[in-house]
N, C-alpha and C. Protein backbone atom coordinates (compact mmCIF):
# COMPACT_ATOMS: atom_id res chain seq x y z
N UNK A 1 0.85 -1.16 0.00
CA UNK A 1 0.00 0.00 0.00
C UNK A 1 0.90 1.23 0.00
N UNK A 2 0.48 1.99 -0.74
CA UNK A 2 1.17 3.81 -1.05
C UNK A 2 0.23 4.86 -0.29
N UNK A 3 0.66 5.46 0.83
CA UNK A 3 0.14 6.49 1.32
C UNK A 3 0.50 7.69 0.86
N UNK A 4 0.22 8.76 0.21
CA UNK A 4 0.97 10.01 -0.03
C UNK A 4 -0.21 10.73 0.62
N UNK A 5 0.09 12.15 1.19
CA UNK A 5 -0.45 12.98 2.09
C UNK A 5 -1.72 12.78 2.40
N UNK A 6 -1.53 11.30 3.75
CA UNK A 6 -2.82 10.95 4.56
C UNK A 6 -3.84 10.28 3.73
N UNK A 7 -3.65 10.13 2.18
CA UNK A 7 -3.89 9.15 1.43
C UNK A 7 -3.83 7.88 1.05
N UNK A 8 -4.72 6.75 1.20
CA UNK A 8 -4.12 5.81 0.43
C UNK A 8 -4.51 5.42 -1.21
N UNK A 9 -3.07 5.72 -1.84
CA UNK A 9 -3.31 5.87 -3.39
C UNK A 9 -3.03 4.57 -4.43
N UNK A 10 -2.45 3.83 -3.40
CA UNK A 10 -2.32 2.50 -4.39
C UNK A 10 -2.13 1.17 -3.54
N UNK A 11 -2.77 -0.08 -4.28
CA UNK A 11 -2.83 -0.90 -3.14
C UNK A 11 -3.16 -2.22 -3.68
N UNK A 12 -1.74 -2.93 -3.22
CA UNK A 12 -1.69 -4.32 -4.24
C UNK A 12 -0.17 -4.57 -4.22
N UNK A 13 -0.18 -5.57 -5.55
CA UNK A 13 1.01 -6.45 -5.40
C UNK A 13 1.98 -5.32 -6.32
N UNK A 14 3.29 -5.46 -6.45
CA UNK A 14 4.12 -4.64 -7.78
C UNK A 14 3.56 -3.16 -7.42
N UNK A 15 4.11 -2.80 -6.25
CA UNK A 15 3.88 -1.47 -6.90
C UNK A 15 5.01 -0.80 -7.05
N UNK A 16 4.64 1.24 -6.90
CA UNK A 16 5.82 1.56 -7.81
C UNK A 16 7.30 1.79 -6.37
N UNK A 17 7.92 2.45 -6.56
CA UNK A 17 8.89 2.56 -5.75
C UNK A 17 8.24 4.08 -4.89
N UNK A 18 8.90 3.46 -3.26
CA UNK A 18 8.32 4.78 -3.05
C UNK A 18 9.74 5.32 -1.84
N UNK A 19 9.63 6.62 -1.05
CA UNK A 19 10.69 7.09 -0.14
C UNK A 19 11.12 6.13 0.76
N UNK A 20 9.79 5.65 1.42
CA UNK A 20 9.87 5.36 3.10
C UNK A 20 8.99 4.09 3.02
N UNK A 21 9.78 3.06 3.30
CA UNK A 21 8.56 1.74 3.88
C UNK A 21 8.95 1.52 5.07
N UNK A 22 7.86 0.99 5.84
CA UNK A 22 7.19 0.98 7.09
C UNK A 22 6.85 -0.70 7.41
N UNK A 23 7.73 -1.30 7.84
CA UNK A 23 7.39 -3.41 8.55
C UNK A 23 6.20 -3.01 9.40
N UNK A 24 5.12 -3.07 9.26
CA UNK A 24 3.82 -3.03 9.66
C UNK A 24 3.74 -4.67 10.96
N UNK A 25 4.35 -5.81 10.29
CA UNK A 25 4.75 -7.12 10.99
C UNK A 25 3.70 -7.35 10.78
N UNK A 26 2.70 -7.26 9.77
CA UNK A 26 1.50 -8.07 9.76
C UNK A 26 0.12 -7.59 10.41
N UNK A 27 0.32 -6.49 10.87
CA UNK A 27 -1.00 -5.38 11.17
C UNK A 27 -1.93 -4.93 10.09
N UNK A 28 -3.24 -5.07 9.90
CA UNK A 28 -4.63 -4.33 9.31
C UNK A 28 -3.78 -3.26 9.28
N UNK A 29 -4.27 -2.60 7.85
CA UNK A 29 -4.53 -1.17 8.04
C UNK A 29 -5.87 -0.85 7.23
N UNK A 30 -6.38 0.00 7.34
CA UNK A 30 -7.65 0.08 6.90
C UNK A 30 -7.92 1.69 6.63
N UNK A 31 -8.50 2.50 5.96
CA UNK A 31 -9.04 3.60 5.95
C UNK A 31 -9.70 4.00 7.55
N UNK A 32 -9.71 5.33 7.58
CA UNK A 32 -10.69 5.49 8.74
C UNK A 32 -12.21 5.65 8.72
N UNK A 33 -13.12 5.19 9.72
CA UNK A 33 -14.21 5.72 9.46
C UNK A 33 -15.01 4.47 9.05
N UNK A 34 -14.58 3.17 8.13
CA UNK A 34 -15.24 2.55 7.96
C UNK A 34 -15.72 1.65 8.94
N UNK A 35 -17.39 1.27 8.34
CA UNK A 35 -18.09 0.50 9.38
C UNK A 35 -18.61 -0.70 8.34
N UNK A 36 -18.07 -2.06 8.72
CA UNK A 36 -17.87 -3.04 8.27
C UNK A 36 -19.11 -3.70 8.56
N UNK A 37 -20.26 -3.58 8.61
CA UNK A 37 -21.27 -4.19 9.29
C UNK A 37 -22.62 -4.16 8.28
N UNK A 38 -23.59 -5.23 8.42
CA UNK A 38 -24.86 -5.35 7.59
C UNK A 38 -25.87 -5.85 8.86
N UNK A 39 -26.84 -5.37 8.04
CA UNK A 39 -28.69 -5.78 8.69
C UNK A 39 -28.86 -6.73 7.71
N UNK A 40 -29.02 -8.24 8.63
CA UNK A 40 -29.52 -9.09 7.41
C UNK A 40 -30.86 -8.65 7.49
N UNK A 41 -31.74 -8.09 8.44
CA UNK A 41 -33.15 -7.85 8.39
C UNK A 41 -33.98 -7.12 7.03
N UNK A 42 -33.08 -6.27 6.67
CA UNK A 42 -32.58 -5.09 4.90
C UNK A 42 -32.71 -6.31 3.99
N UNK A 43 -31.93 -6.95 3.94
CA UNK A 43 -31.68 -7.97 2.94
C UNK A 43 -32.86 -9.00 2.83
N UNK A 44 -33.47 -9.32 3.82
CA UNK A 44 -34.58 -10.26 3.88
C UNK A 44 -36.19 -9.13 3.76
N UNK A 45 -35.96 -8.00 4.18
CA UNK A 45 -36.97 -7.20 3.59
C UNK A 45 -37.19 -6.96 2.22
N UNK A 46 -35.61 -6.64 1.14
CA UNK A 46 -36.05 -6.34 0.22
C UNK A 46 -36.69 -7.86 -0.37
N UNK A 47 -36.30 -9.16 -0.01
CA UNK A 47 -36.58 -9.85 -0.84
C UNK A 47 -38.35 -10.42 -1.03
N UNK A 48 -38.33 -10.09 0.36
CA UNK A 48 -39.91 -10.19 0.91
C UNK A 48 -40.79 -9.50 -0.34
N UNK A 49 -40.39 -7.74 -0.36
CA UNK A 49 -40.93 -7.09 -1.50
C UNK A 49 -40.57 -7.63 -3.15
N UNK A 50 -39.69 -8.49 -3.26
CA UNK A 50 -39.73 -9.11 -4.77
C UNK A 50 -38.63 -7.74 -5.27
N UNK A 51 -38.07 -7.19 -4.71
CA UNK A 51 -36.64 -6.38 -4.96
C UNK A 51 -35.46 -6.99 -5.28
């Protein structure tokens, strides 16, 4: 993963060369803010309606 200013801009295998890498040792990193979570109750409503 490529962070440039509090960004993350690229993210995957091969990437390009960058200043500064960081041994994380196997730690998540994730954007902030996200909420990883579902209502199966949503999902079984829409199907109820034929959605």
């Amino acid at each position: 993963m490529i962070v440039e200013n509090v960004k993350i801009t690229h993210i995957g295998n091969d990437l390009p060369s960058c200043e500064e890498e960081i041994d994380l040792n196997g730690k998540l990193v994730l954007p902030p803010y996200v909420d990883p979570h579902l209502h199966l109750d949503y999902v079984n409503t829409l199907s109820e309606l034929g959605q």
